[in-house]
Protein backbone atom coordinates (compact mmCIF):
# COMPACT_ATOMS: atom_id res chain seq x y z
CA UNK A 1 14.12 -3.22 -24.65
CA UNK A 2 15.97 0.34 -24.71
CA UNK A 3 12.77 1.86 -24.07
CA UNK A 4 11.35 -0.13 -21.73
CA UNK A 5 14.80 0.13 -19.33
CA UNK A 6 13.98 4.15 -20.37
CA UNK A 7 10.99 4.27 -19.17
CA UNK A 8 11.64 1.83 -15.93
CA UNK A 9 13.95 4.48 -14.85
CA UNK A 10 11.38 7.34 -15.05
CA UNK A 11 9.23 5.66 -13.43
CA UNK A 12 11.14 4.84 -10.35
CA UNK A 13 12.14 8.39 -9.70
CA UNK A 14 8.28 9.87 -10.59
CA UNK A 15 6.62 7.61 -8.51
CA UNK A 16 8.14 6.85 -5.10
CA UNK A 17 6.51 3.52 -4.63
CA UNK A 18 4.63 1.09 -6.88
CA UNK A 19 3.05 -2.54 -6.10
CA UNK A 20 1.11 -4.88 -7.52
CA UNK A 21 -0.67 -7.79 -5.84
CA UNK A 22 -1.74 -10.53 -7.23
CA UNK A 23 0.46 -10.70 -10.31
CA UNK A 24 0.75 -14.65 -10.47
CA UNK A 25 -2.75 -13.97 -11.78
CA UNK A 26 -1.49 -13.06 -14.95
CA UNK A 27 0.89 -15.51 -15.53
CA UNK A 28 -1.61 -17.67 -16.40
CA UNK A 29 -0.86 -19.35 -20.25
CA UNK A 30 -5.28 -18.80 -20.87
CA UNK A 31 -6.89 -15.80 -23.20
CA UNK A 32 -7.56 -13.17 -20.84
CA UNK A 33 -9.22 -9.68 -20.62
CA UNK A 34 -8.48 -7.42 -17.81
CA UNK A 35 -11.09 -5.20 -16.62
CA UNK A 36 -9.50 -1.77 -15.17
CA UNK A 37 -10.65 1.27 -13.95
CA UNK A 38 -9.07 4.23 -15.72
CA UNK A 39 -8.37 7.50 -13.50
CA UNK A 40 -5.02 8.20 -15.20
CA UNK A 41 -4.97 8.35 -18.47
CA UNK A 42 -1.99 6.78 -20.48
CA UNK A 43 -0.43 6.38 -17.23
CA UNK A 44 -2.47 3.58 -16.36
CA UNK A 45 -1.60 1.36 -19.17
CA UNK A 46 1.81 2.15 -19.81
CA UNK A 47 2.74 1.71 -15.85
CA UNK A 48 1.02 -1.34 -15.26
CA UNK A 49 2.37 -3.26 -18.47
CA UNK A 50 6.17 -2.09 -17.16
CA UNK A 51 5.74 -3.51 -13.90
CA UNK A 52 4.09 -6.68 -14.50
CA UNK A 53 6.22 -7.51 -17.09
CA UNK A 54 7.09 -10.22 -18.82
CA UNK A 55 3.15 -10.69 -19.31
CA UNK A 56 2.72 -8.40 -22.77
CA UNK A 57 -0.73 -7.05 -23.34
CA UNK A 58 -2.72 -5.23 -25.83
CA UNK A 59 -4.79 -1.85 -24.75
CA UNK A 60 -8.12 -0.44 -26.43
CA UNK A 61 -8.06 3.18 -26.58
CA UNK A 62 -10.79 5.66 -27.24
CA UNK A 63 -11.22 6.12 -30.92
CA UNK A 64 -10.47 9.73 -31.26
CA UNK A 65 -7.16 9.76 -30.53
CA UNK A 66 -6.22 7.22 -33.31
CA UNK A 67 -5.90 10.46 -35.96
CA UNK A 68 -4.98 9.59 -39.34
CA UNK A 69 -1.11 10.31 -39.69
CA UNK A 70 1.55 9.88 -37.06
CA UNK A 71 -0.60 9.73 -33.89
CA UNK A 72 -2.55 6.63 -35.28
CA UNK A 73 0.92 4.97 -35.92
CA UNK A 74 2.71 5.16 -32.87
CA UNK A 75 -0.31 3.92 -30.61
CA UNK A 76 -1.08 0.84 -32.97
CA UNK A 77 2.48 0.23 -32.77
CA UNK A 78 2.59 0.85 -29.01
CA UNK A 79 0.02 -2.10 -29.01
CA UNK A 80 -3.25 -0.19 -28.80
CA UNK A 81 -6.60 -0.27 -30.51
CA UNK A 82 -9.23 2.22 -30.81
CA UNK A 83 -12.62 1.24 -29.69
CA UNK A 84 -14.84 3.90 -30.28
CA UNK A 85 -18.30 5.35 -28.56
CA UNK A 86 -20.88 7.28 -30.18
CA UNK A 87 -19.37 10.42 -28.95
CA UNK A 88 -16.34 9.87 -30.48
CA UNK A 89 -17.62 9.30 -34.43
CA UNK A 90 -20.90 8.51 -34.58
CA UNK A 91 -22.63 5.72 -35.96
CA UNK A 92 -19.53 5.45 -39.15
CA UNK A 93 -16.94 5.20 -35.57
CA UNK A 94 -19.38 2.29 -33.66
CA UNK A 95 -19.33 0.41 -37.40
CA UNK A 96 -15.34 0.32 -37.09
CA UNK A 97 -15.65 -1.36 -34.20
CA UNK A 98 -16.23 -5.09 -35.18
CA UNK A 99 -12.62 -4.14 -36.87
CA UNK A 100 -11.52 -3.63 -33.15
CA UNK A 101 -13.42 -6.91 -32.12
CA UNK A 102 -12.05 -9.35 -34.84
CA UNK A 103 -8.56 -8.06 -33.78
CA UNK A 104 -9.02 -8.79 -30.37
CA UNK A 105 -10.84 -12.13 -31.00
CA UNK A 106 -6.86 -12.68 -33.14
CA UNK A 107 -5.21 -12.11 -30.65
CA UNK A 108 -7.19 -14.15 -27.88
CA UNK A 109 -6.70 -16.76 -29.56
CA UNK A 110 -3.12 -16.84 -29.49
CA UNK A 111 -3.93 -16.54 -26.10
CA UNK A 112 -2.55 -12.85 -25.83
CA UNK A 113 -4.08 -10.77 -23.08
CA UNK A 114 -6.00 -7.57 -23.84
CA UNK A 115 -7.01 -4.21 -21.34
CA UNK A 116 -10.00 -3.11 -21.37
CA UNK A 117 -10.75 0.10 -19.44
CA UNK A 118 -14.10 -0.86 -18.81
CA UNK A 119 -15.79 2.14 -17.33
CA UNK A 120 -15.60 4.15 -20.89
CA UNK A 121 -14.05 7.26 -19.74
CA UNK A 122 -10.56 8.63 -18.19
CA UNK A 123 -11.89 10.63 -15.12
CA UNK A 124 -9.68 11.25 -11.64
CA UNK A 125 -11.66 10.28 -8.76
CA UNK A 126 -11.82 7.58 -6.28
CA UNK A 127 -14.97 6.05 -7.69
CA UNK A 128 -15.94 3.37 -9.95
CA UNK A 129 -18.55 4.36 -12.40
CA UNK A 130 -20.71 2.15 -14.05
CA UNK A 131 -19.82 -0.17 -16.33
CA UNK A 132 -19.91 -0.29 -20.07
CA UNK A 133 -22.21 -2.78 -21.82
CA UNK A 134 -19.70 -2.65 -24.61
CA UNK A 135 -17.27 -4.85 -22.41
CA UNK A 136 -19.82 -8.08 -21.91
CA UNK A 137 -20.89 -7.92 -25.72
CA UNK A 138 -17.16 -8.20 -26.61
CA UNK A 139 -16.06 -10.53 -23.78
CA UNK A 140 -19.42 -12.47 -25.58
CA UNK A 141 -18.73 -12.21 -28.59
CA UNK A 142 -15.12 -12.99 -28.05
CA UNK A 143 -15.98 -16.59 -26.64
CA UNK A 144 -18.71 -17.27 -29.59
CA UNK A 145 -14.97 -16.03 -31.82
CA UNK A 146 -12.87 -18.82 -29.83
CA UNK A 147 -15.04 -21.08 -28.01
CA UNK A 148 -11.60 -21.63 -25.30
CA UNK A 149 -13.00 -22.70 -22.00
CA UNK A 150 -10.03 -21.25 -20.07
CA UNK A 151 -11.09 -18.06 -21.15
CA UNK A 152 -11.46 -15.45 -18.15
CA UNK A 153 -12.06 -11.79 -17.30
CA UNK A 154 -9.66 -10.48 -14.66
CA UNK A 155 -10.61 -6.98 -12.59
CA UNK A 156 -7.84 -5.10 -11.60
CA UNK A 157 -8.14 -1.83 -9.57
CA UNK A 158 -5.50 0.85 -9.76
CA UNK A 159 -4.94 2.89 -6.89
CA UNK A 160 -3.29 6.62 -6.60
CA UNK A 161 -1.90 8.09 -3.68
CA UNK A 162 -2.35 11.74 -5.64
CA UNK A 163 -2.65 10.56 -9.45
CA UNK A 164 -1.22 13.67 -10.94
CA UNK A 165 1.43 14.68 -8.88
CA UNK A 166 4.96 13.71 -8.98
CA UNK A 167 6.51 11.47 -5.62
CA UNK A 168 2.63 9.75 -5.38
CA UNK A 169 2.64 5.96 -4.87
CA UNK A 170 0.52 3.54 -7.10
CA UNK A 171 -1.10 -0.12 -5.95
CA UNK A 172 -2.48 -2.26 -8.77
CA UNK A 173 -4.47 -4.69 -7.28
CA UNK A 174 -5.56 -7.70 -9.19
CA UNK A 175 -8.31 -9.72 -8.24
CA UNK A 176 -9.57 -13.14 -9.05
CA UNK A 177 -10.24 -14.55 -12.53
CA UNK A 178 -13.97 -14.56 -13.73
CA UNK A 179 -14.32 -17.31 -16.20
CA UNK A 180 -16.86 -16.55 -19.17
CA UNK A 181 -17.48 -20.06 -19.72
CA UNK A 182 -19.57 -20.40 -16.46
CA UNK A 183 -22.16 -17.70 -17.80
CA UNK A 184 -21.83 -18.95 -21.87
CA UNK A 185 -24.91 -21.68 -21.83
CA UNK A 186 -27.46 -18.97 -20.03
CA UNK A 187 -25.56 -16.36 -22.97
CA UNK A 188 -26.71 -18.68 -25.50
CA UNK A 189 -30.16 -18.16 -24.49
CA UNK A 190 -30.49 -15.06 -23.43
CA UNK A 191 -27.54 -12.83 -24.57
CA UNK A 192 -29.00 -9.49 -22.75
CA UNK A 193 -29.89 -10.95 -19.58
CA UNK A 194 -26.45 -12.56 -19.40
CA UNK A 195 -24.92 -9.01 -20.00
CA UNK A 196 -26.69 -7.50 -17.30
CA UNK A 197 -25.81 -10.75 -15.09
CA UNK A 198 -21.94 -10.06 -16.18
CA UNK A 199 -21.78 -6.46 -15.20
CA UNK A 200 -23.69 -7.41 -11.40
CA UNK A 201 -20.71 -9.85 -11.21
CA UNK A 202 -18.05 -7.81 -12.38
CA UNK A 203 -18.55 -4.51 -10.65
CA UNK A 204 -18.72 -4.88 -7.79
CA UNK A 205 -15.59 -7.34 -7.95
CA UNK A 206 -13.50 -4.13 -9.48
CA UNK A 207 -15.41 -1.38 -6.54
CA UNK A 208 -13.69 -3.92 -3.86
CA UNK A 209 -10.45 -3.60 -5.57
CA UNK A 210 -10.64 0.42 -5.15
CA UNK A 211 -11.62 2.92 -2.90
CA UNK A 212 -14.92 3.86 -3.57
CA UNK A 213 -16.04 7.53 -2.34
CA UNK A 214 -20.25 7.32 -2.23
CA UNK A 215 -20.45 10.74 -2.28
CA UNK A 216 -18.69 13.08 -4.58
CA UNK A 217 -18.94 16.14 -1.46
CA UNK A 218 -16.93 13.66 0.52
CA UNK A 219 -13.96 13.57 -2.57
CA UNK A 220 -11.37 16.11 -0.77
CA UNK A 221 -12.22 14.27 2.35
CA UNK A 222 -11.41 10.97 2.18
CA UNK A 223 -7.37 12.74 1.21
CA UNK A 224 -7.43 14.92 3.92
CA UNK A 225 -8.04 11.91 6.74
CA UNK A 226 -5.96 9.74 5.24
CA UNK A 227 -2.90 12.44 5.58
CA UNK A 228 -4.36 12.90 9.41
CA UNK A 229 -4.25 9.44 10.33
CA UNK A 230 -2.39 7.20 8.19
CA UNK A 231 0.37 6.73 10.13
CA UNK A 232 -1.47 6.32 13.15
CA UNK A 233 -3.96 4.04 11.91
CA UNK A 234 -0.54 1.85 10.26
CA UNK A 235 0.56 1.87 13.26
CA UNK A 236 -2.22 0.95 15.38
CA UNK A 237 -3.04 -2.40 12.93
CA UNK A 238 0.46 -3.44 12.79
CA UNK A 239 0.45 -2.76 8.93
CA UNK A 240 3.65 -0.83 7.28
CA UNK A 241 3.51 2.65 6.44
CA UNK A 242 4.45 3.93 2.76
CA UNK A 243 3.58 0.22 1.94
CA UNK A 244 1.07 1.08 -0.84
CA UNK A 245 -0.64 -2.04 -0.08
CA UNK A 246 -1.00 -1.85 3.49
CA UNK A 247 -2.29 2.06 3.15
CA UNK A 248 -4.98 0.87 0.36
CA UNK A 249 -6.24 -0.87 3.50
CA UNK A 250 -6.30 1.98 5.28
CA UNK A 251 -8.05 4.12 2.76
CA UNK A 252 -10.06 1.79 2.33
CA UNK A 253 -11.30 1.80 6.27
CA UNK A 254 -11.55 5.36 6.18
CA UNK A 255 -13.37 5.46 2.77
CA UNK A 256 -15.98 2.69 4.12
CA UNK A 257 -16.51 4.66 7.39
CA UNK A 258 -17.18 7.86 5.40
CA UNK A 259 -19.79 6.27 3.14
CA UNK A 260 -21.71 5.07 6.42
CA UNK A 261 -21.19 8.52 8.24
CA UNK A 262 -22.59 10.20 5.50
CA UNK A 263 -25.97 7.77 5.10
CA UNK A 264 -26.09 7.89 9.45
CA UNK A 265 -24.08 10.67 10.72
CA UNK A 266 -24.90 13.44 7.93
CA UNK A 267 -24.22 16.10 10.35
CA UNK A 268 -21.34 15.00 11.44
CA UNK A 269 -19.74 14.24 8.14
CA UNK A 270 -20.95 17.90 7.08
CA UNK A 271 -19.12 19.47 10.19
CA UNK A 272 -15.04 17.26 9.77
CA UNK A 273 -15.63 18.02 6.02
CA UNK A 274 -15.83 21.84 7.26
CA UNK A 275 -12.99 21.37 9.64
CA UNK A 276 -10.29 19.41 7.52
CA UNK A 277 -11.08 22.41 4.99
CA UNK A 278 -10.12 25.28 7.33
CA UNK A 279 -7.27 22.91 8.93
CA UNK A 280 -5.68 22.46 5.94
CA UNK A 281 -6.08 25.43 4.73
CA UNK A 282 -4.08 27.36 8.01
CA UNK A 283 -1.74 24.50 7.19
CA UNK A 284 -1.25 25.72 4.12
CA UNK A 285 -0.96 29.42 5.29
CA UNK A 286 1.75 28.39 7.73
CA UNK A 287 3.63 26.74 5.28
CA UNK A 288 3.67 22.86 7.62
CA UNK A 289 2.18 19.96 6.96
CA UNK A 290 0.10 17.30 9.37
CA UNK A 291 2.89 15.34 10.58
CA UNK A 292 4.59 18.78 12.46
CA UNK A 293 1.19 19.45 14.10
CA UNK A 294 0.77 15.56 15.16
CA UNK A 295 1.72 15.22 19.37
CA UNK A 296 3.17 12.03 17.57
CA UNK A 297 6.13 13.50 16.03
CA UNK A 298 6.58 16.42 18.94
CA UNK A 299 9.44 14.59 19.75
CA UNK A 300 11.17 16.63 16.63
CA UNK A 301 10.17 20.42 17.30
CA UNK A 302 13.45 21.26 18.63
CA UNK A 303 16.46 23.56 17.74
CA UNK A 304 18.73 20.74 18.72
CA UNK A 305 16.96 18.47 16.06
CA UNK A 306 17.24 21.17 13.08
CA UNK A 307 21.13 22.05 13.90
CA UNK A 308 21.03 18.37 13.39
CA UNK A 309 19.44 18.87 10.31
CA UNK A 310 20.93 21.35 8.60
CA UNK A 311 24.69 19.93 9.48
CA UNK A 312 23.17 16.88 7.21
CA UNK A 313 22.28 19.06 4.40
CA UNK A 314 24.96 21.23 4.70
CA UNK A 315 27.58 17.79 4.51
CA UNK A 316 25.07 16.71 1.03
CA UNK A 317 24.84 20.25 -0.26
CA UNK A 318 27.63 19.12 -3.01
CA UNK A 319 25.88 16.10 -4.38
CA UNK A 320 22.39 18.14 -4.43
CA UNK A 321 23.93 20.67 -6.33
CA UNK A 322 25.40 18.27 -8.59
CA UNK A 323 22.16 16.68 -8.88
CA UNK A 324 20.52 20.28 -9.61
CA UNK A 325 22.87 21.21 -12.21
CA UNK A 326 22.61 17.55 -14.08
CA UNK A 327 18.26 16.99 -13.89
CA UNK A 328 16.74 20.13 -12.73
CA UNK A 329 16.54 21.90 -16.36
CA UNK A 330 14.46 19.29 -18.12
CA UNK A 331 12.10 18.75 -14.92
CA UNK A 332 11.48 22.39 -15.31
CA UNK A 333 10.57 22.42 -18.37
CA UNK A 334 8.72 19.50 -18.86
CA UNK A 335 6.60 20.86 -15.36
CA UNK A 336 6.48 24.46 -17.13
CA UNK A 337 5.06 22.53 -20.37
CA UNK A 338 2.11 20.09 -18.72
CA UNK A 339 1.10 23.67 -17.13
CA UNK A 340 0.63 25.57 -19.72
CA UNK A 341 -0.69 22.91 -22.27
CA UNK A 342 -2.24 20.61 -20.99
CA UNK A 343 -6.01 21.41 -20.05
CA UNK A 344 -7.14 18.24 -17.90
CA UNK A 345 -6.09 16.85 -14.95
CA UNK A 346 -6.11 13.41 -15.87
CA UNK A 347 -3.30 13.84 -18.34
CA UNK A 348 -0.75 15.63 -16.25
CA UNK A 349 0.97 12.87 -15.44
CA UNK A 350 1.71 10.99 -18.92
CA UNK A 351 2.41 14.30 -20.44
CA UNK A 352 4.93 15.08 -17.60
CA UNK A 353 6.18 11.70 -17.47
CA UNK A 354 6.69 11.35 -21.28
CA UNK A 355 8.03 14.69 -21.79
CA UNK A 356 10.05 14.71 -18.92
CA UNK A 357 11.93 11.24 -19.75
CA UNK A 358 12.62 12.70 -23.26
CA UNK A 359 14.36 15.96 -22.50
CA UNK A 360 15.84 14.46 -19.71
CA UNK A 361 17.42 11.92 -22.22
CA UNK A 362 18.86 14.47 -24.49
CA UNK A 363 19.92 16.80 -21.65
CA UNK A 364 22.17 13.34 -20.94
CA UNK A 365 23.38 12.80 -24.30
CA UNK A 366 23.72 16.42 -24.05
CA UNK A 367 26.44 16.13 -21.22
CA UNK A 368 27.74 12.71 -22.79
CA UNK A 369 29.07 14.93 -25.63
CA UNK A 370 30.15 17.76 -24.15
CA UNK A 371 32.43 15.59 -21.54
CA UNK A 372 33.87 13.85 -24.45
CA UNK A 373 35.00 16.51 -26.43
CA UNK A 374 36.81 17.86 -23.25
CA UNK A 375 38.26 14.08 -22.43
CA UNK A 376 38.20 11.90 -26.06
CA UNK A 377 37.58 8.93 -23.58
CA UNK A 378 34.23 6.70 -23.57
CA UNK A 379 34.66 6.28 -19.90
CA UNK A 380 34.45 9.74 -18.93
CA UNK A 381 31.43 11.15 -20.82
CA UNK A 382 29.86 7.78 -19.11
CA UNK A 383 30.59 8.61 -15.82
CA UNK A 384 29.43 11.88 -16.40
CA UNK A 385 25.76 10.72 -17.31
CA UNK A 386 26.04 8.28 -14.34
CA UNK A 387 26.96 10.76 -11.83
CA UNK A 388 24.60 12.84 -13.05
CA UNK A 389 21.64 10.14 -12.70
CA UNK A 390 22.89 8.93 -9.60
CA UNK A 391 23.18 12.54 -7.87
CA UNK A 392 19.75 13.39 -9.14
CA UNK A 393 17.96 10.19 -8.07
CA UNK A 394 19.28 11.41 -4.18
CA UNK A 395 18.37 14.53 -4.59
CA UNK A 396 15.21 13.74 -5.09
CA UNK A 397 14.87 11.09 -2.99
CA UNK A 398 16.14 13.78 -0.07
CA UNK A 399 14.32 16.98 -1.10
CA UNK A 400 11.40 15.91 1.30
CA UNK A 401 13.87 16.05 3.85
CA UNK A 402 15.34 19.70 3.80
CA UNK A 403 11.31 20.36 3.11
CA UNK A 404 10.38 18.92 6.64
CA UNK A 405 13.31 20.92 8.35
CA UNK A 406 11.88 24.13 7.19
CA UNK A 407 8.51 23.31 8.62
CA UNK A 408 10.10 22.37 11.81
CA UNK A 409 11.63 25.67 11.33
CA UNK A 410 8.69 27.33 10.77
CA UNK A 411 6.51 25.93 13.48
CA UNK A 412 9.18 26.52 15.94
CA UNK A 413 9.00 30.73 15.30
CA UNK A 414 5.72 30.50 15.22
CA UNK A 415 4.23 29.20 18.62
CA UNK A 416 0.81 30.83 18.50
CA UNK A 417 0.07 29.17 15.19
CA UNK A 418 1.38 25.85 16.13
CA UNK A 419 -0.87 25.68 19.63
CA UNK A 420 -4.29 26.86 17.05
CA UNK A 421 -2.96 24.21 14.47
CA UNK A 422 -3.18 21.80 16.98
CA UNK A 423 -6.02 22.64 18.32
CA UNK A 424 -8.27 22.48 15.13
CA UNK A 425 -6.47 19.13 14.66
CA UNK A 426 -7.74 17.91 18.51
CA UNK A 427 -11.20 19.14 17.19
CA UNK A 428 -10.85 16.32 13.89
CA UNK A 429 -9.75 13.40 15.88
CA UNK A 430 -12.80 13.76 17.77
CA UNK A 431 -14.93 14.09 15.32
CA UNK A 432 -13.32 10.86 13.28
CA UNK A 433 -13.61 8.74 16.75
CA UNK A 434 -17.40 9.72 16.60
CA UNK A 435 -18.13 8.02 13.24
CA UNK A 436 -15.39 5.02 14.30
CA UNK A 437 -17.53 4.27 16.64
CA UNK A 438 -20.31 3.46 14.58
């Protein structure tokens, strides 16, 4: 429970918003696999069983992190399984696998519910790749184990705002039940037909329940309209921005009107991918983001509105510091850590997330015992920590302000690069109206 309130914590202040629709799905008293797609590593796992709890589930892991010695330990006792692929130890690894499947089939039928990342791999991109035949010979060969008819295969699609950074927002979105029963009889006959038949039913259930990027050139894309228009398009549909939901929708629309440019409107697609890349780039160069060039938010490129600014932070600059002085040391290092160590993308964020809520733990107890040697009193070294949590959890939550008033800053001195800015920008929207259109 200690860790679990731990971790809660962490996860509120590293990502800024998290949802999950759907959930009554789960709550469901039947054996159950979930089906996810699996762009984030531990992340995924670890997030989604925190924020859907009281549901408890058991993960399968890839084999070859299950070493023998510590590592093996603490993910079996975390609740995970390793399931391995002939990449990961041969045929002796595959053989170890009906271990995997008769603990699985144990726990289904106590009715427990088990994740399955069911594309085989951790990879970061907005795609679904195809999915493993592994998954319908165990969902298979879990109903031949328990013969329950309210036995059912749930897809579930997580979504990223920007998977590996800090401040991103998630969406978990859970879709209907599939129930195995309805395909056992034609399984009973003919077991690889039925597999095949599974995975035509189940993919494309879990593609609707992401955004699903064709095209690999049109990866960078996809990000680069949605930070263009989002607000716009939110705005326009009568659907709430920063509502993870509501933007999946969004994406979604854009993603969808990509794919078809890029089948119908090749040229076209070629020419805003070559636009957003020089756009963003000069944004970049400037030091601004979209929302100062927008004619939207002109409203806010004043001197007035930045004196107004900056008498804001300058009346919080004592709780920021205070927030510095009691957080900033173990974000630093875990950040400095997950840059130096870690070697793929898809495992920044567990690594910063894990390391991060450790140090930042003993940096606390840290403070809890120097305040009480100075005051021998339980109630100051505890107000200490809580100031320092609470102090931290604003700071953070206002940094992106005192960011935006220095780009209004900075597009104010710079005129000339404002008025190109926004005229590159003009040049996109017209380009995205011509594949709306279609």
């Amino acid at each position: 429970m200690f860790l679990r309130i731990i971790m809660s914590l962490s996860l509120n202040s590293f990502y800024k918003r998290i949802k999950v629709k759907n959930k009554r799905v789960l709550e469901a008293d039947a054996p159950m696999i979930l089906a996810l797609n699996h762009p984030n590593a531990f992340m995924d796992p670890v997030v989604f069983s925190l924020v859907v709890y009281p549901p408890k589930f058991k993960y399968l892991a890839r084999g070859d992190a299950f070493k023998p010695g510590i590592a093996a330990y603490l993910l079996e006792s975390l609740g995970l399984a390793p399931i391995y692929r002939i990449q990961d130890g041969g045929k002796e690894g595959l053989q170890k696998n009906s271990e995997t499947y008769d603990r699985v089939n144990y726990f289904l039928r106590k009715r427990s519910k088990i994740i399955v990342f069911a594309e085989g791999l951790c990879i970061q991109e907005r795609r679904l790749r195809p999915i493993k035949k592994g998954v319908p010979r165990m969902v298979f060969g879990a109903m031949d184990a328990i013969q329950n008819p309210d036995f059912v295969v749930v897809p579930v699609g997580i979504n990223y705002s920007e998977a590996s950074k800090v401040g991103s927002s998630m969406f978990y979105n859970i879709g209907e039940p599939i129930r195995v029963a309805d395909f056992y009889e034609e399984y009973k006959e003919h077991p690889s037909k039925t597999y095949n038949k599974f995975i035509k039913v189940l993919e494309p259930r879990m593609k609707d329940l992401i955004t699903h990027i064709d095209n690999p050139e049109n990866d960078k894309l996809v990000p680069w309209l949605e930070k263009i228009f989002m607000r716009d398009l939110c705005k326009q549909q009568k659907l709430k921005f920063r509502d993870p939901e509501h933007e999946f929708i969004i994406t979604k629309e854009i993603t969808e009107k990509v794919n078809t440019a890029d089948q119908e409107q090749k040229e076209t697609i070629v020419e805003l991918n070559a636009r957003c890349e020089k756009y963003f780039k000069h944004l970049n160069l400037m030091g601004v983001k979209d929302w100062v060039v927008n004619p939207s938010n002109k409203w806010q490129l004043s001197w007035m509105h930045v004196i107004l600014r900056l008498l804001l932070i300058i009346a919080v600059l004592p709780i920021i510091i205070r927030g510095m002085l009691g957080n900033y040391l173990p974000y630093k290092i875990s950040e400095t850590i997950v840059k130096k160590k870690v070697k793929h993308i898809e495992f920044n964020s567990s690594f910063n997330l894990g390391i991060g809520t450790f140090l930042t733990l003993f940096f606390y107890i840290f403070q809890f015992i120097i305040a009480y040697v100075v005051a021998p009193h339980i109630g100051w070294p505890l107000l200490v920590v809580l100031v320092s949590f609470l102090t931290g959890k604003f700071t953070l939550n206002f940094y992106p302000f005192i960011l935006k008033t220095k780009g209004i800053m900075k597009a104010l001195t710079n005129k000339i690069g404002l008025r190109n800015l926004r005229e590159e920008r003009a040049q996109i929207v017209e380009l995205f109206a011509l594949i709306n259109k279609n």
